[in-house]
N, C-alpha and C. Protein backbone atom coordinates (compact mmCIF):
# COMPACT_ATOMS: atom_id res chain seq x y z
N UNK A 1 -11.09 -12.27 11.70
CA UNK A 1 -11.02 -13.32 12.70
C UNK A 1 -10.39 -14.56 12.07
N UNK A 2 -9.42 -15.11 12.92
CA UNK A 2 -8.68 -16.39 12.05
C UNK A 2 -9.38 -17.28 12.46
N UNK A 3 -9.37 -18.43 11.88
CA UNK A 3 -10.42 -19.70 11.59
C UNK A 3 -9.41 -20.57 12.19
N UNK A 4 -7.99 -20.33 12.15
CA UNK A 4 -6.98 -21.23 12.96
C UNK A 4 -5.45 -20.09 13.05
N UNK A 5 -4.86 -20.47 13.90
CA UNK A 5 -3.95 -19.51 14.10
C UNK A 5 -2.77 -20.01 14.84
N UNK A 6 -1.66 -20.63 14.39
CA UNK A 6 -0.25 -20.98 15.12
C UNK A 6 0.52 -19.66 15.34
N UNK A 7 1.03 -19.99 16.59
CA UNK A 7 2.33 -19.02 16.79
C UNK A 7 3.56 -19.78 17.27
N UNK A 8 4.84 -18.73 16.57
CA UNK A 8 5.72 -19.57 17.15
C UNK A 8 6.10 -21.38 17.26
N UNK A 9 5.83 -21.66 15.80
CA UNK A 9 5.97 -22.98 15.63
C UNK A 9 7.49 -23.61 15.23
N UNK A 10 8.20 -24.56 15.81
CA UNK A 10 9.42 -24.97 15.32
C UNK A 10 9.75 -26.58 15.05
N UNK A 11 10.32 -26.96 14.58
CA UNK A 11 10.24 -28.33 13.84
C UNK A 11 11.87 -28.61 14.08
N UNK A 12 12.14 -30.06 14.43
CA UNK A 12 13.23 -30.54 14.34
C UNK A 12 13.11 -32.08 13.81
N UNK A 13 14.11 -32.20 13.00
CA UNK A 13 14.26 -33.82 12.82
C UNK A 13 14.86 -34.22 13.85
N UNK A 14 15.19 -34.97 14.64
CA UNK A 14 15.95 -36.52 15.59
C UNK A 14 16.90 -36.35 15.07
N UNK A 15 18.33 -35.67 15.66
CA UNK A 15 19.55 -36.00 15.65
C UNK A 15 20.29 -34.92 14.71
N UNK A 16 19.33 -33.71 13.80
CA UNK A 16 19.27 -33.09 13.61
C UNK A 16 20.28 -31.83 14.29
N UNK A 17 21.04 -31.20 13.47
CA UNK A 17 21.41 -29.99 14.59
C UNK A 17 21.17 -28.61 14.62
N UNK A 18 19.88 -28.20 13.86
CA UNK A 18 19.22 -26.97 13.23
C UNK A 18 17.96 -27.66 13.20
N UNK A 19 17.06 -26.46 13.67
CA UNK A 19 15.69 -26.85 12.91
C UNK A 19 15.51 -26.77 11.84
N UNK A 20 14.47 -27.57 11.01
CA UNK A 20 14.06 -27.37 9.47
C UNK A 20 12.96 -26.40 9.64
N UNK A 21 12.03 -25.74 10.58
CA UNK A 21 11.34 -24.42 11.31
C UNK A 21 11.56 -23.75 12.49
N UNK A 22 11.51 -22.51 12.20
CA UNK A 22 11.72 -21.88 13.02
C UNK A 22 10.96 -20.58 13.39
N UNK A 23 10.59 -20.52 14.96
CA UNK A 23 9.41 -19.80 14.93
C UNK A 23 8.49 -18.71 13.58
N UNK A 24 7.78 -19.94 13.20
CA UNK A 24 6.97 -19.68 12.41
C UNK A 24 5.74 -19.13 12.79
N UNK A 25 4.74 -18.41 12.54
CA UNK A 25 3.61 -18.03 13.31
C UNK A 25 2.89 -17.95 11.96
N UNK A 26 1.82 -17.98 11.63
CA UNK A 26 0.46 -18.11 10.28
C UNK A 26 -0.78 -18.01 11.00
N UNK A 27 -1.83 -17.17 10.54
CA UNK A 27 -3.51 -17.44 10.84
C UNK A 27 -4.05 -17.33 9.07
N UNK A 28 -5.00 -18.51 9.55
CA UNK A 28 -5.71 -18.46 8.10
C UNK A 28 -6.91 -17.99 8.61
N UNK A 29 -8.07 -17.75 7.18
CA UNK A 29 -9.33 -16.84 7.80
C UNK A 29 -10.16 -17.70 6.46
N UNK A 30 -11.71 -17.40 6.76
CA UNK A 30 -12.34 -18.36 6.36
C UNK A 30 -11.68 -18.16 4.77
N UNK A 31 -11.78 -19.28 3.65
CA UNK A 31 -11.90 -19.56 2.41
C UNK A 31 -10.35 -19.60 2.14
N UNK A 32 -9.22 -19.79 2.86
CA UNK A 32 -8.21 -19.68 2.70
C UNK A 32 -7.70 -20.99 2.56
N UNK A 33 -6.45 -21.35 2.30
CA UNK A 33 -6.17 -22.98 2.49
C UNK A 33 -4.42 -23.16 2.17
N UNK A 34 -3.79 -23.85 3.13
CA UNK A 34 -2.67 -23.94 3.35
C UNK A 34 -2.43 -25.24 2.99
N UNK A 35 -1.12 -25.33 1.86
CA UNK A 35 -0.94 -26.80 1.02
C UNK A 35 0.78 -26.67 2.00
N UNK A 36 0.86 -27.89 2.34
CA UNK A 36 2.15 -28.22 2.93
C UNK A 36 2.43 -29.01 1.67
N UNK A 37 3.77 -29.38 1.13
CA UNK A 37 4.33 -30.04 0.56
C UNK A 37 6.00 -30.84 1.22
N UNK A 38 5.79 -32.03 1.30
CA UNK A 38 7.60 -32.34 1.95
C UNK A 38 6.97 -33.98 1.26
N UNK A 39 8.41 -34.82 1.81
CA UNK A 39 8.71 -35.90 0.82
C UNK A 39 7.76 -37.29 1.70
N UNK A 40 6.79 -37.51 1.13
CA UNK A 40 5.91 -38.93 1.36
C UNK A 40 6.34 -39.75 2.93
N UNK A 41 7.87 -40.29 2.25
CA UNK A 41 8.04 -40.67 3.06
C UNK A 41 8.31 -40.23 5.13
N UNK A 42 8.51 -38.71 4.80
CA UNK A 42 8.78 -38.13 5.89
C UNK A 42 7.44 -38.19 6.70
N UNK A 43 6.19 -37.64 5.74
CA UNK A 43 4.81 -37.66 6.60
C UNK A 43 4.09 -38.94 7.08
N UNK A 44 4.87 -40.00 6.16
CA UNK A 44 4.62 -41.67 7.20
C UNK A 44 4.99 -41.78 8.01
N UNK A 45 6.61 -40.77 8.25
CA UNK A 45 7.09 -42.01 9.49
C UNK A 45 6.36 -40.65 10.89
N UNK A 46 6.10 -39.89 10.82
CA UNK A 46 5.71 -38.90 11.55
C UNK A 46 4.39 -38.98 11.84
N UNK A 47 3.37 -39.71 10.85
CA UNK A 47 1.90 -40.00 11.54
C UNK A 47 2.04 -41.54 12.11
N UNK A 48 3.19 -42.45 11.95
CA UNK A 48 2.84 -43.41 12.92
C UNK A 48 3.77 -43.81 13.71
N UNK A 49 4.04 -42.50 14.36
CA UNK A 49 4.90 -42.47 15.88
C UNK A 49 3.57 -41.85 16.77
């Protein structure tokens, strides 16, 4: 049983002409743990929009 489960996830930057994701789909299950890594500045300007 997944504890969380995306399907079909896709990501674009603004002005962008490709996504940087593309249907992605992942389930994690208990004790598991998913580390994102990308550049500081990208995850500022994206948590305060």
């Amino acid at each position: 049983m997944a504890l969380l489960q995306l399907e079909r996830i896709s990501a674009q930057y603004p002005g962008a002409t490709a996504p940087v994701l593309s249907d992605i789909s992942l389930s994690l299950g208990a004790r598991q743990l998913l580390v994102a890594l990308g550049r500081p500045a990208v995850a500022r300007r994206r948590c305060s929009t």
